[in-house]
C-alpha atoms as a PDB file:
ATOM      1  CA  UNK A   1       8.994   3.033  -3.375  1.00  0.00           C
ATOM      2  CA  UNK A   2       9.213   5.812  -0.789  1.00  0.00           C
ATOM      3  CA  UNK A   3       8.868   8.354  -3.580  1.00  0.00           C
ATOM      4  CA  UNK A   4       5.694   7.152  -4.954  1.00  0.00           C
ATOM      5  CA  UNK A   5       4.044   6.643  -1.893  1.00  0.00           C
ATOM      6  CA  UNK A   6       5.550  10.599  -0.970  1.00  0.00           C
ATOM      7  CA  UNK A   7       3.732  11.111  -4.584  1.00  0.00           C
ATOM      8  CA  UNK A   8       0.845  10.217  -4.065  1.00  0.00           C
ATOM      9  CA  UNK A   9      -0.126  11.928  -0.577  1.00  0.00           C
ATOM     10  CA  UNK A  10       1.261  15.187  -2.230  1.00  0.00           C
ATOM     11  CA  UNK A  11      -0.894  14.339  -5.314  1.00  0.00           C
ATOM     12  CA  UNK A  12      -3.615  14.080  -2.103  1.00  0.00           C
ATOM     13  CA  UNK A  13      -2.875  17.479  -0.462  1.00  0.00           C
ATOM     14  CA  UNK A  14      -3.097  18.655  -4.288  1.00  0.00           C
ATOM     15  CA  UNK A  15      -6.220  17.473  -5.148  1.00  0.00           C
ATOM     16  CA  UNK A  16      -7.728  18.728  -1.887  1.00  0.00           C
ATOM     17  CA  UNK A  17      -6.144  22.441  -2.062  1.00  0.00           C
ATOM     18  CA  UNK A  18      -7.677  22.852  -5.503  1.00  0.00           C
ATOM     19  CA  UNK A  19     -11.597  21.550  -4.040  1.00  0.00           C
ATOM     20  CA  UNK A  20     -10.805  23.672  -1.269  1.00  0.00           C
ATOM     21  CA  UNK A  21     -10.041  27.076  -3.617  1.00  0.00           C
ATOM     22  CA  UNK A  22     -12.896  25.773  -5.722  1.00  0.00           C
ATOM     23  CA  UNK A  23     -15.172  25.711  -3.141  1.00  0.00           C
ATOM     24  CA  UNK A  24     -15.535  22.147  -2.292  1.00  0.00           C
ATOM     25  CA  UNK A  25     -16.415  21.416   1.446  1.00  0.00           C
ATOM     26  CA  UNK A  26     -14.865  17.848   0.858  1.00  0.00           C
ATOM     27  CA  UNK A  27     -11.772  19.571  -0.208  1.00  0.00           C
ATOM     28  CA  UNK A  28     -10.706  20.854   2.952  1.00  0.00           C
ATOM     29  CA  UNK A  29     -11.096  17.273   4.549  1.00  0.00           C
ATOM     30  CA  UNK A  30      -8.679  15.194   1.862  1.00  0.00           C
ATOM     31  CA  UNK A  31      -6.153  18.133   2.453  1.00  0.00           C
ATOM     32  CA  UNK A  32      -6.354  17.322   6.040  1.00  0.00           C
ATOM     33  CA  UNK A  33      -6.232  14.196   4.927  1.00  0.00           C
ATOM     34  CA  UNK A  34      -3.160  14.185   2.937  1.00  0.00           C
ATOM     35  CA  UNK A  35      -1.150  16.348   5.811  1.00  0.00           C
ATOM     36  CA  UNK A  36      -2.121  13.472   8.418  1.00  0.00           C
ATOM     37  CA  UNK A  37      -0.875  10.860   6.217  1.00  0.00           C
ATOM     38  CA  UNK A  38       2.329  13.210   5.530  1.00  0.00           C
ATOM     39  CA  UNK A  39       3.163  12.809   9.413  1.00  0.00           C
ATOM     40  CA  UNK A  40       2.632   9.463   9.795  1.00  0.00           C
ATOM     41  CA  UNK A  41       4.702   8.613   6.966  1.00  0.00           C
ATOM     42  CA  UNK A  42       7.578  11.079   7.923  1.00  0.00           C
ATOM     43  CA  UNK A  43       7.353   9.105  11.431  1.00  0.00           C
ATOM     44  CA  UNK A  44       7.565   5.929  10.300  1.00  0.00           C
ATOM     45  CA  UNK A  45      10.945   7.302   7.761  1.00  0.00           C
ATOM     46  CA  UNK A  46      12.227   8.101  10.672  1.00  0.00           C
ATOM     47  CA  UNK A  47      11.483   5.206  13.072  1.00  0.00           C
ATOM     48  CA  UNK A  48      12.798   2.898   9.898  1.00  0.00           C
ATOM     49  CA  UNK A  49      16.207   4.886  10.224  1.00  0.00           C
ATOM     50  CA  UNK A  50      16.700   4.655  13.587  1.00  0.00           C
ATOM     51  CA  UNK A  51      16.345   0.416  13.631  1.00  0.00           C
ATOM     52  CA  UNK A  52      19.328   0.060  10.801  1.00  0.00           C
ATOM     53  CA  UNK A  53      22.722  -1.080  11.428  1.00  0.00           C
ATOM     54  CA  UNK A  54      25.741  -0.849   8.806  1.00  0.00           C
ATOM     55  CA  UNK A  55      27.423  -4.585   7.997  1.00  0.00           C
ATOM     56  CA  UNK A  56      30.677  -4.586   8.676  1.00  0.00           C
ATOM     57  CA  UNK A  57      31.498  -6.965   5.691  1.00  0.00           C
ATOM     58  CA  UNK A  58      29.507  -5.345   2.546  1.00  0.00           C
ATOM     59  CA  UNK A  59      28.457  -2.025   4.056  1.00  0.00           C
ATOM     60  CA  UNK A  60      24.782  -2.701   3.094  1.00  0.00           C
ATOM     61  CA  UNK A  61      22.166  -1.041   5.824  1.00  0.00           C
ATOM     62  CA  UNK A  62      20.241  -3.692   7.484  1.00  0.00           C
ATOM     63  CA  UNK A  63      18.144  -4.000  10.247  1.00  0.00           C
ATOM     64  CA  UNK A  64      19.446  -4.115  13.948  1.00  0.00           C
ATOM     65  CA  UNK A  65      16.887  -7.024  14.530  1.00  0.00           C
ATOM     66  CA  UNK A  66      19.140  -9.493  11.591  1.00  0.00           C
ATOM     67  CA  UNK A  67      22.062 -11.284  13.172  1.00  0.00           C
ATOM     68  CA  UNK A  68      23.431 -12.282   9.337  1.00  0.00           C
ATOM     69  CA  UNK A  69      23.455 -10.045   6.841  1.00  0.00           C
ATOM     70  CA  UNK A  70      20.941 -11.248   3.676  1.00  0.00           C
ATOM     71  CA  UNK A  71      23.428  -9.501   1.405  1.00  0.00           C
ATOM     72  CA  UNK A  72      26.371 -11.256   1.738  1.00  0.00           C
ATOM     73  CA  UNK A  73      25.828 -13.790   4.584  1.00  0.00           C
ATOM     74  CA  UNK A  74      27.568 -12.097   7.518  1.00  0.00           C
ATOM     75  CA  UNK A  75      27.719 -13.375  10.999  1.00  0.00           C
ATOM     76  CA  UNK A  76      27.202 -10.306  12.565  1.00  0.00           C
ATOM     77  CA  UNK A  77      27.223 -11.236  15.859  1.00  0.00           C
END
């Protein structure tokens, strides 16, 4: 999932570098576009990372937030 979405904002920044060099005024605006959504999407990667906890039973990353694991059914706390 996170590679399509990464994708399609590249496929963005594309589309608005090429209207840009061919003279597009719009182009310059999806470009900007596509680098704004680039940084809020890194962000939220890295916010995602930070919540995650390892199980101690299956080793599957879950959230901090879950007190049983969905995988396997661990108690964590």
């Amino acid at each position: 999932m996170e590679l399509k979405i990464l994708g399609s904002i590249c496929f963005l920044e594309a589309v608005g570098t090429v209207g840009n060099i061919m003279g597009y005024h719009l182009g310059a605006g999806i470009c900007l576009a596509g680098t704004s959504l680039l940084t809020v999407y890194t962000v939220y990667l890295g916010m995602e990372k930070t919540h995650k906890k390892i199980c101690p039973e299956c080793e599957c990353e879950i959230r901090k937030s879950y007190r049983i694991c969905p995988e396997c059914g661990n108690d964590i706390y």
